[in-house]
N, C-alpha and C. Protein backbone atom coordinates (compact mmCIF):
# COMPACT_ATOMS: atom_id res chain seq x y z
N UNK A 1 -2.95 14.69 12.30
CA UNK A 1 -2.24 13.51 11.80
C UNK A 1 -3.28 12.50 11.32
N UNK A 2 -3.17 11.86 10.29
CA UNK A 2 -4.11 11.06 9.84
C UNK A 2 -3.96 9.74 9.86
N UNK A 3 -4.58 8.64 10.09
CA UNK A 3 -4.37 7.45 10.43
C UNK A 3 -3.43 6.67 10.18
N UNK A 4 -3.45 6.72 8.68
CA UNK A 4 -2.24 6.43 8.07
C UNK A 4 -0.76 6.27 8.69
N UNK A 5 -0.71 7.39 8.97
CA UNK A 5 0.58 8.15 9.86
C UNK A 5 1.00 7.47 11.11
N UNK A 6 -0.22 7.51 11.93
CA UNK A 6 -0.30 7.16 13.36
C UNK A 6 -0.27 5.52 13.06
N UNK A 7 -0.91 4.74 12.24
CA UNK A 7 -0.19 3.20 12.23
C UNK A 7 0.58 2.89 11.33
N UNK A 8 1.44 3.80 11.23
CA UNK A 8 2.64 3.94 10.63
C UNK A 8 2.21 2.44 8.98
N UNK A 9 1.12 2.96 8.70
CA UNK A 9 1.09 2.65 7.28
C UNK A 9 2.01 2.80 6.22
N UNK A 10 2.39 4.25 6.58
CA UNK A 10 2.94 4.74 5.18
C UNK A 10 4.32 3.87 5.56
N UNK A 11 5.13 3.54 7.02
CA UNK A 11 6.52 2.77 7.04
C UNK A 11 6.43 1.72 6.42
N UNK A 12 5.24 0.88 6.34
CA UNK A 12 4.92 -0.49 5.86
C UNK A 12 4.96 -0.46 4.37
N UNK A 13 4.16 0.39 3.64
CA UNK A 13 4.27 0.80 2.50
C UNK A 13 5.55 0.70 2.15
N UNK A 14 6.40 1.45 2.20
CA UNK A 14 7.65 1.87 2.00
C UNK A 14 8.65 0.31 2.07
N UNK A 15 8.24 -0.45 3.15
CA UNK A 15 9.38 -1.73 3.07
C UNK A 15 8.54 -2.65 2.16
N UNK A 16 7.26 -2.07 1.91
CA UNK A 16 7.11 -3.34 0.68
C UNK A 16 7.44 -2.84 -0.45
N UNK A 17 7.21 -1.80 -0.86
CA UNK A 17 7.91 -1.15 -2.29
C UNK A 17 9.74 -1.22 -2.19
N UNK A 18 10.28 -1.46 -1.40
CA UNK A 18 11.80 -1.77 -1.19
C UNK A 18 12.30 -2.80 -1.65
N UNK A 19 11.27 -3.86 -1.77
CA UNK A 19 11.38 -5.54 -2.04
C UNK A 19 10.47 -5.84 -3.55
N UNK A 20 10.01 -4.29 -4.12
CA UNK A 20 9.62 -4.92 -5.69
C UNK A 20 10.43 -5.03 -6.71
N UNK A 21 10.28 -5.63 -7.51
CA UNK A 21 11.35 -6.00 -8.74
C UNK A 21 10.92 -5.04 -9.84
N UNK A 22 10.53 -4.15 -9.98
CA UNK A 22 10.67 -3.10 -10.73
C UNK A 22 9.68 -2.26 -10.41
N UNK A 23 10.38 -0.77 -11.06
CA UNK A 23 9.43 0.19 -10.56
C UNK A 23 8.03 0.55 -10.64
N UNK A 24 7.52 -0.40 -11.90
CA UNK A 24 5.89 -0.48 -11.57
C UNK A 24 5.85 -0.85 -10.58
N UNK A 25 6.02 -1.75 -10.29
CA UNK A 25 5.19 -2.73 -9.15
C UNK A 25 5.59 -1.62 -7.99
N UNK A 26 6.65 -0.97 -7.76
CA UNK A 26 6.47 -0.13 -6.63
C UNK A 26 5.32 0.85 -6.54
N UNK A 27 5.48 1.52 -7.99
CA UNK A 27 4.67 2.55 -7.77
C UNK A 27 2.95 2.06 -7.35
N UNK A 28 3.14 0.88 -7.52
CA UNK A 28 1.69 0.24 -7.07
C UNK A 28 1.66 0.17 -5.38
N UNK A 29 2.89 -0.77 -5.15
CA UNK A 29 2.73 -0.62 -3.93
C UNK A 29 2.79 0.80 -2.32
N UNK A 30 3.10 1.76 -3.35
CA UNK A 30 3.19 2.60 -2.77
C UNK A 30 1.69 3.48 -2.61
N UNK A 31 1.25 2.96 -3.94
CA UNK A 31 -0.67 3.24 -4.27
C UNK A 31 -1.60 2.80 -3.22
N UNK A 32 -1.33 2.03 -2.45
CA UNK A 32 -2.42 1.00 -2.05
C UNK A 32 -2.92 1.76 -0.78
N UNK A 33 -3.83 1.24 -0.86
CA UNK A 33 -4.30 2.43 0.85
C UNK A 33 -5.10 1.00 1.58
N UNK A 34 -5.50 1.27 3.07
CA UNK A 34 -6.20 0.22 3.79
C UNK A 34 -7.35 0.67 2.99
N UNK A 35 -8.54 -0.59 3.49
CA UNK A 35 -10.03 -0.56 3.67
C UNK A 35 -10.31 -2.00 4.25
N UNK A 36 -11.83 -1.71 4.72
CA UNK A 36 -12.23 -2.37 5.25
C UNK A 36 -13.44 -3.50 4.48
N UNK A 37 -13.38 -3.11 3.29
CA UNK A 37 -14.43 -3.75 2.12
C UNK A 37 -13.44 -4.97 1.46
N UNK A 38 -13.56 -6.06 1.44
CA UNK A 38 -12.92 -6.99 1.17
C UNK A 38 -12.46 -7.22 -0.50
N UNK A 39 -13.84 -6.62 -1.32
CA UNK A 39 -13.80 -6.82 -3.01
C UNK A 39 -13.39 -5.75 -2.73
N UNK A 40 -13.30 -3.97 -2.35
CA UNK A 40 -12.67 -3.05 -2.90
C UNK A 40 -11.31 -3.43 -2.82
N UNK A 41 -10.63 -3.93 -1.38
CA UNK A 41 -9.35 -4.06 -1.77
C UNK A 41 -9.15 -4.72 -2.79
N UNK A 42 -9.53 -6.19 -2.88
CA UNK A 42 -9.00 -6.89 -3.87
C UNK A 42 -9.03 -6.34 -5.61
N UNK A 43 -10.01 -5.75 -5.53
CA UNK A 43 -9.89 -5.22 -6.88
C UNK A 43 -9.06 -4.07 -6.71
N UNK A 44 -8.39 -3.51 -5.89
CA UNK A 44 -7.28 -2.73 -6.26
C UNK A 44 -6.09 -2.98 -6.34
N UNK A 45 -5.47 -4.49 -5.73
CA UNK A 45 -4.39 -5.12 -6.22
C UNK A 45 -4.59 -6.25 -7.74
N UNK A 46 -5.63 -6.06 -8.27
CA UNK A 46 -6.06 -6.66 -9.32
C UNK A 46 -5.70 -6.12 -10.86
């Protein structure tokens, strides 16, 4: 089982793509993965 899983990431995922206003923006939010690098995340919601 991969981390993801076990802190139930992927449930979190899922209720924020529930609350986007169109299906880009889901398919983004469903894209997003953790990290621990502060500019990688941000440049991936960018």
């Amino acid at each position: 089982m991969n981390n993801h899983t076990t802190l139930e990431f992927d449930k979190i995922l899922e209720q924020l793509a529930d609350n986007a206003q169109s299906a880009a923006v889901k398919t983004r939010c469903l894209a997003l993965v953790p990290s621990l690098n502060e500019a990688e995340g941000l440049s991936s919601i960018s």
